[in-house]
Structures are given as C-alpha cells and as structure tokens.
Protein backbone atom coordinates (compact mmCIF):
# COMPACT_ATOMS: atom_id res chain seq x y z
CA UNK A 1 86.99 96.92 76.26
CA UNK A 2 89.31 99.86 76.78
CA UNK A 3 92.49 99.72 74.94
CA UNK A 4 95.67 100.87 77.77
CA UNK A 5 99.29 101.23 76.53
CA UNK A 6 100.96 97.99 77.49
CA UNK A 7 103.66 99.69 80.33
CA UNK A 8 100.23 100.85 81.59
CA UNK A 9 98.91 96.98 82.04
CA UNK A 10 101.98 95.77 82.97
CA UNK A 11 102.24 98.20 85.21
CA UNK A 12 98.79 97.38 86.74
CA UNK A 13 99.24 93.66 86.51
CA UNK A 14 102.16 93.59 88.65
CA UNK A 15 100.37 96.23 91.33
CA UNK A 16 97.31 94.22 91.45
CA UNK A 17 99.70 90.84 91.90
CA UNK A 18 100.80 92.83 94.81
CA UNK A 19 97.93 93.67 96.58
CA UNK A 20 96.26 90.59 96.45
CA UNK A 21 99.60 89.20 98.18
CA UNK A 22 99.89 91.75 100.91
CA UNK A 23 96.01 92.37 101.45
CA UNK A 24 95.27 88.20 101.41
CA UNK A 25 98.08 87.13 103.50
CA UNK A 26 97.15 89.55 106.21
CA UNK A 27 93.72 88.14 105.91
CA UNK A 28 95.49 84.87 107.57
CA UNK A 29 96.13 86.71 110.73
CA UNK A 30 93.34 88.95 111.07
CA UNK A 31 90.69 86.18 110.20
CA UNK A 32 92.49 83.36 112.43
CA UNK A 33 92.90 86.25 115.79
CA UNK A 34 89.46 87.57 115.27
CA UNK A 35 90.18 90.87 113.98
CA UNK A 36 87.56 91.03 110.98
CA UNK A 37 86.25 94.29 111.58
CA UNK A 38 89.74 95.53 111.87
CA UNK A 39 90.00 95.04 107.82
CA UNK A 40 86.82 97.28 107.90
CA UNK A 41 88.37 100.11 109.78
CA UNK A 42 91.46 100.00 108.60
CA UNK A 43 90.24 100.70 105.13
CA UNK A 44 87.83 103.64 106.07
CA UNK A 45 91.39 105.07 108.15
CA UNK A 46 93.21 105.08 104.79
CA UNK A 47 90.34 106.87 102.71
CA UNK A 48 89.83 109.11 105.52
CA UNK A 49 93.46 109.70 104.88
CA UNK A 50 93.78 109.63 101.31
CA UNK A 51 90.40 112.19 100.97
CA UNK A 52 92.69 114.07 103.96
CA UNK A 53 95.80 114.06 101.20
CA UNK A 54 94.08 115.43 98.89
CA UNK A 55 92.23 118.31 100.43
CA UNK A 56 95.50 119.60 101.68
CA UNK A 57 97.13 118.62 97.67
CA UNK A 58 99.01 115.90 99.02
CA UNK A 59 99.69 112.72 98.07
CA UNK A 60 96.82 110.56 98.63
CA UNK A 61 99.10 107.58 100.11
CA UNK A 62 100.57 109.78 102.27
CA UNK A 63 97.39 110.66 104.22
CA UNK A 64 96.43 106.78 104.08
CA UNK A 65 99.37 105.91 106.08
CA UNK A 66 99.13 108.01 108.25
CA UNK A 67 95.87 107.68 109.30
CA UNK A 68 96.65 104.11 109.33
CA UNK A 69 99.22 104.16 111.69
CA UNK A 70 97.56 106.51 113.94
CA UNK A 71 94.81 104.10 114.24
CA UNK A 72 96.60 101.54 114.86
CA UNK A 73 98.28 103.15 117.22
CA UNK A 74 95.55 104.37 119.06
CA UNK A 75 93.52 101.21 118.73
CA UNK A 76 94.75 99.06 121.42
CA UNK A 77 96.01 101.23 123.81
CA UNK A 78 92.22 103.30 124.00
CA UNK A 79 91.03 99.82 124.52
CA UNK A 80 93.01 98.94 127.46
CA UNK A 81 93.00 102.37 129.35
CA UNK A 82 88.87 102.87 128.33
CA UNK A 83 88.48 99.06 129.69
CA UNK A 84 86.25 98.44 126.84
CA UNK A 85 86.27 95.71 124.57
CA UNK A 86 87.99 96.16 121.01
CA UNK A 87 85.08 95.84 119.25
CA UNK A 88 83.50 98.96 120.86
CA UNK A 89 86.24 100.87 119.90
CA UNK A 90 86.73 99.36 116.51
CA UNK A 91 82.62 100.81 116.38
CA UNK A 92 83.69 104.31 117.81
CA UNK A 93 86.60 104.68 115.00
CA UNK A 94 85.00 103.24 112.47
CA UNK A 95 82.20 105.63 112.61
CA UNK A 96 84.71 108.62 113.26
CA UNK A 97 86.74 107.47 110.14
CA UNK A 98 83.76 107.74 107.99
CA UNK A 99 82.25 110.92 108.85
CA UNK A 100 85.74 112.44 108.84
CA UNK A 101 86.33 111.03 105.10
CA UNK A 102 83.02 112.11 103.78
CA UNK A 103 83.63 116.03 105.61
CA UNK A 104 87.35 115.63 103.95
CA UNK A 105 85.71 115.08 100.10
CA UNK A 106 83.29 118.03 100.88
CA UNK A 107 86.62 119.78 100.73
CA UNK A 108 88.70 118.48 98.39
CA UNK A 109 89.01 121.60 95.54
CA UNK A 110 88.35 121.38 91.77
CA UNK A 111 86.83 118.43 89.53
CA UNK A 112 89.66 116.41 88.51
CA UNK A 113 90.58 115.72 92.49
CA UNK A 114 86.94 114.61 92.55
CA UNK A 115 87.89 112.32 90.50
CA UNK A 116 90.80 111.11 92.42
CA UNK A 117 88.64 110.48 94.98
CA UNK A 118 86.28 108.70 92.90
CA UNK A 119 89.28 106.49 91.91
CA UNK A 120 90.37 106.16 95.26
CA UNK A 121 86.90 105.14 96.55
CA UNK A 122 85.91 102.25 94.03
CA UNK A 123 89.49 101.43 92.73
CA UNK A 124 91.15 102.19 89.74
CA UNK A 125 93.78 100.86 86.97
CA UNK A 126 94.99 103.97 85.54
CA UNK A 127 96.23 104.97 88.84
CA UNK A 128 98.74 102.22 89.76
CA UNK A 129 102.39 104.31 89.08
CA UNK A 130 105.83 102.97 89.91
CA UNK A 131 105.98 104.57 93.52
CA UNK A 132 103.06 102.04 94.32
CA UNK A 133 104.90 98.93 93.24
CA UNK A 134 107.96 100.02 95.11
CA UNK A 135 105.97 100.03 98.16
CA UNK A 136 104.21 96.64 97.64
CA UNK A 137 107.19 94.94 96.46
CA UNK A 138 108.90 96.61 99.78
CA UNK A 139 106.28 95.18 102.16
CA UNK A 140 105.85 92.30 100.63
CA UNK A 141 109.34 91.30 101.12
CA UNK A 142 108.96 92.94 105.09
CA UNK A 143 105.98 90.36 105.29
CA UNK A 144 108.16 87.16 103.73
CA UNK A 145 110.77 88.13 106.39
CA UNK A 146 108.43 88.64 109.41
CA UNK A 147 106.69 85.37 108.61
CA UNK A 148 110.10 83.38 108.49
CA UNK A 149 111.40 84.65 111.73
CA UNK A 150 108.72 84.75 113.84
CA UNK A 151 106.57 81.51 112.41
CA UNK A 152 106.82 79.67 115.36
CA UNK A 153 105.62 82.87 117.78
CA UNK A 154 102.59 83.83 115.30
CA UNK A 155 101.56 79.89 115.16
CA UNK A 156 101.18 79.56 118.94
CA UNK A 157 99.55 82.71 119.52
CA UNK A 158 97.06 81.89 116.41
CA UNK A 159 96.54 78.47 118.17
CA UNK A 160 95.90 79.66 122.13
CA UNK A 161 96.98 83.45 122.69
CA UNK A 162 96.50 82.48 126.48
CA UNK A 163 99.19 79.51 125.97
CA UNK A 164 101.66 81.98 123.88
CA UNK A 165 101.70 84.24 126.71
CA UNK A 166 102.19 81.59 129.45
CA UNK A 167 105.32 80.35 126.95
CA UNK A 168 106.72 83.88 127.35
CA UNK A 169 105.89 85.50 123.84
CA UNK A 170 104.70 88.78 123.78
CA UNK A 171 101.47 88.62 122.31
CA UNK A 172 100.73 92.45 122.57
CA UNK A 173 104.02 93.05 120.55
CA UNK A 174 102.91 90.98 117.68
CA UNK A 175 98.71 92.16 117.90
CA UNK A 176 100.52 95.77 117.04
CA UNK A 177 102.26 94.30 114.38
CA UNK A 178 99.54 92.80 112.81
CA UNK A 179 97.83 95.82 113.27
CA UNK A 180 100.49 98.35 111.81
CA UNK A 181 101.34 95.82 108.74
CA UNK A 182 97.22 95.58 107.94
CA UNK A 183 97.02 99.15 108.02
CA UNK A 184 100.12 99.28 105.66
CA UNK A 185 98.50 97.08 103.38
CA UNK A 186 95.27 98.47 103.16
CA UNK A 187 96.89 101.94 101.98
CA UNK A 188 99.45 100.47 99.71
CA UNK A 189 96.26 99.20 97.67
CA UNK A 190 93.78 101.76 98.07
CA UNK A 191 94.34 102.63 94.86
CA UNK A 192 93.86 99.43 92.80
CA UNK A 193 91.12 98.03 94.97
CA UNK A 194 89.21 101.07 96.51
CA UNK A 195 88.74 102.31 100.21
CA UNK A 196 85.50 100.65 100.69
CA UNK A 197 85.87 97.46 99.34
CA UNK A 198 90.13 96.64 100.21
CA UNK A 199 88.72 94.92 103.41
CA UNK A 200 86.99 92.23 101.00
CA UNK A 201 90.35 91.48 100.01
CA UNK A 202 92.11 90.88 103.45
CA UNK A 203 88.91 88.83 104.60
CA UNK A 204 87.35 86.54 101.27
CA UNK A 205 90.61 84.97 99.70
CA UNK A 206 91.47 84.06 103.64
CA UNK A 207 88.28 82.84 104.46
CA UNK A 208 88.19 80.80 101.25
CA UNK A 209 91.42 78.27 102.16
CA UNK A 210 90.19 78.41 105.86
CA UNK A 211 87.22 75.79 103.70
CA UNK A 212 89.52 73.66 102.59
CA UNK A 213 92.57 73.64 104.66
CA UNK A 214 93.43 72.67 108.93
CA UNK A 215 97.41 73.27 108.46
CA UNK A 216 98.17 76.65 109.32
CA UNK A 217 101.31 76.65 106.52
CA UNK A 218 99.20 75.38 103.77
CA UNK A 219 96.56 78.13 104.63
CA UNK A 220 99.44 80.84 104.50
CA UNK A 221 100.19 79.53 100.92
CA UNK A 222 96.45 79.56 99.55
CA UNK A 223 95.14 82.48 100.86
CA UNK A 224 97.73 84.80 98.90
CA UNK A 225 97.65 82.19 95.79
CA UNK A 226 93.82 82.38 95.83
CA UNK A 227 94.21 86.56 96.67
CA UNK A 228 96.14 86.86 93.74
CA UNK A 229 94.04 84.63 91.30
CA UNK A 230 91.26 86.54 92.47
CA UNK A 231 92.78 90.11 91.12
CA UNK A 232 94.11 88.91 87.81
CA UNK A 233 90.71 87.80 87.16
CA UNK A 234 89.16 90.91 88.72
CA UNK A 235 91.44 92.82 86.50
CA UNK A 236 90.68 91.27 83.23
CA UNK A 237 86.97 91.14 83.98
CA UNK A 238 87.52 94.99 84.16
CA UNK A 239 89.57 95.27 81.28
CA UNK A 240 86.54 93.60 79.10
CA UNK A 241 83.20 95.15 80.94
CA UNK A 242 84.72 98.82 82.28
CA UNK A 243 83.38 98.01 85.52
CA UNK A 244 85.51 99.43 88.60
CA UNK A 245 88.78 97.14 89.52
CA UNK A 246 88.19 96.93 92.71
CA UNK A 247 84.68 95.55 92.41
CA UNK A 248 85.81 93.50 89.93
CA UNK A 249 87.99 91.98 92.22
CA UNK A 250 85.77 91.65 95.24
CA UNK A 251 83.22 89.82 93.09
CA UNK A 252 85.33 86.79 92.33
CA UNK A 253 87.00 86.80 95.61
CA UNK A 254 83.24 86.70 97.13
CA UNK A 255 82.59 83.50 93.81
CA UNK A 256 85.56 81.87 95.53
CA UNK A 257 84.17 82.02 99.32
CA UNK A 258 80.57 81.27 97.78
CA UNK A 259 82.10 77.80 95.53
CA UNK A 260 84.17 77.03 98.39
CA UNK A 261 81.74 76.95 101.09
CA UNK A 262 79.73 74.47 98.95
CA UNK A 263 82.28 72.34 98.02
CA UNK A 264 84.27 72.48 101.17
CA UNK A 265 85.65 69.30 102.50
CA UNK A 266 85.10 70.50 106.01
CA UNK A 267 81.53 70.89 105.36
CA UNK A 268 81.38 67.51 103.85
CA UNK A 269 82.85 66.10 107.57
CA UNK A 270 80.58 67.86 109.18
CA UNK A 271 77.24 66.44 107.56
C-alpha cells in the first residue's frame, strides 16, 4: 500500500465522489434513451483531446472538452443531414477518435508527458488537483439544477420520445443536452477514471438500479449512490493493491451489475 499525504487523499476522495456522481447520473439518461455507445465515444473524444493537450503542452482537460463538445456538436447534426442512423456515425467517430488519439501520443514530447498520458489513459490518483474538483462540484450542481427544472420534460421523453414531441417538448433540444453534459462529464473525470474505461462508469452503476428499480426517481437516486459506492471502493482497493484507479473502479462497478443481475427482483418476476 502506498502511503499519500492526507490533502492528497482527501483531495482524491472528494474528486472520485464527484465523478462517480456526474459520470453515473448521466448513465440514467444515456442508458434509458439508448445512447450506450455514446459513453464509448465520448470517452475516446476526451483522450483524443487530452493526448491533443498535451502534444501542443496544454492542459490535458482543455483538449478533452473540446473535443467533447465538438463531437457533440457534430454528432447529431452529421446524422440528420448524412440521413444515416446515429449509430453509424457514432462507428465513423469512434474510429476517427481513436486513430487520432493514438497519432496524438506518437507526438506528445519527452518521458514524463508519457506518463501523463499513461495516467490519463488508465486513471490516476495523484493527478486529481483542486481545478478538477471545482469543475465537478460546478457541474454537478449544473446537473442538480437541470434535473429539477426540467424533470417533468426529461421523464416524458425517457418514457415515449414520440409522445414528448406530440406534447410540444423539444426533444432535439434536450438529446444535445444530454449529449454536451455526457461529454462534460466524461472529461471532468478522465483523470481519476481513465479515457478508456470512464464509459464503464456512465453505463454499470446505471444499469445496476435499472435491476432493481421501475420508478424513474428512485433510479435517478441509485444510480449516482451506487456510482459513488462503486469509486470509494475502487479507490481504496487501489490504495491497498497499486492497481490503476480507474480499473479499480470499473471492477466493482462491473461486481455490482454482475450481483445485481442475479439477485434482481425483476429477474425473479420474470421466471
């Protein structure tokens, strides 16, 4: 077990807290709509655009958001004017995003920002700082708000988008939202959980309370709860074996999903 000075936990606690808050309650909207792979190519945007930040010696969130938002903003529109189906173009820029983060790392100069990368890639606890709690604590507070105002809008279209529309709610409006605020969240933990593995963490906690629970409030309460049980324990089972955080993490998010498939009560009813 590695021995951190205790700002340096704290520090880490609170950011991994964070992320499993942002990144699971996220999960409730892109699981419930359909979006899945969108978790997976959101994440490959950010390290595209974190390996991006630091070939050009910038900050590594920087290049995550931005890539982010571009592909977000790209995303829907492409589909509409190509007249193909999201998931083909979710394909196209998935596969884009990945060779353009593996040319980026070709580039990136000198050995220590290999090693950011490194950390970037799997996850890592010594690189949680202040400026990435700001930002979590920031959008998780946009996320509270957005969910109170709009509740009754994002329950109908997560019931029947068809009947949303027909009720006058504009259910392109809030896809790009969804859309923009995963892509947020994704970067905003790249660098506790790791680019490849952050999707785990939008998809597992979500899917885990979608095994136990019908009511659409009760799932938006478990799937952060059991997103942010899932890092603390992630994060001490780092502490104690040195693995990498972010794996950490995803492997008792994925115990959760396994123990609550068998034990769901769902299941049980439909024996």
């Amino acid at each position: 077990m590695i021995e951190f000075p205790l700002t340096l936990l704290v520090i880490s606690i609170i950011g991994a807290a964070l992320a499993g808050f942002v990144c699971s309650t996220m999960g409730v909207f892109v699981v419930r709509m359909n979006l899945s792979s969108i978790g997976y190519l959101m994440s490959h945007a950010a390290f595209a655009g974190a390996a991006f930040g630091l070939m050009i010696s910038i900050d590594p969130m920087i290049g995550a958001l931005i890539f982010s938002f571009v592909t977000a903003l790209i995303l829907g529109p492409l589909a509409e004017k190509a007249r193909l189906q999201s998931n083909i173009v979710i394909g196209f820029l998935f596969s884009f995003m990945i060779a353009l983060a593996f040319i980026f790392l070709n580039y990136i100069p000198g050995q220590a920002a290999s090693g950011v990368a490194l950390r970037i890639l799997w996850g890592s606890i010594l690189s949680v700082a202040y400026n990435d709690l700001l930002f979590l604590s920031l959008l998780s507070f946009i996320l509270i708000i957005f969910i109170i105002l709009f509740y009754k809008e994002l329950f109908t279209i997560m019931f029947n988008r068809k009947l949303a529309e027909s009720s006058g709610v504009n259910t392109r409006l809030f896809y790009f939202a969804v859309l923009f605020l995963t892509g947020f969240a994704v970067s905003l933990s790249l660098r506790i959980v790791g680019g490849l593995l952050v999707f785990a963490l939008i998809i597992n906690p979500t899917s885990t309370a979608y095994q136990f629970f019908y009511d659409f409030k009760k799932i938006l309460l478990f799937s952060p709860l059991i997103g942010i049980i899932s890092c603390f324990i992630g994060y001490y089972l780092s502490l104690i074996s040195d693995f990498p955080i972010g794996a950490s993490i995803v492997i008792v998010s994925a115990i959760f999903f396994a123990v609550g498939i068998v034990v769901s009560p769902k299941r049980r009813k439909g024996r």
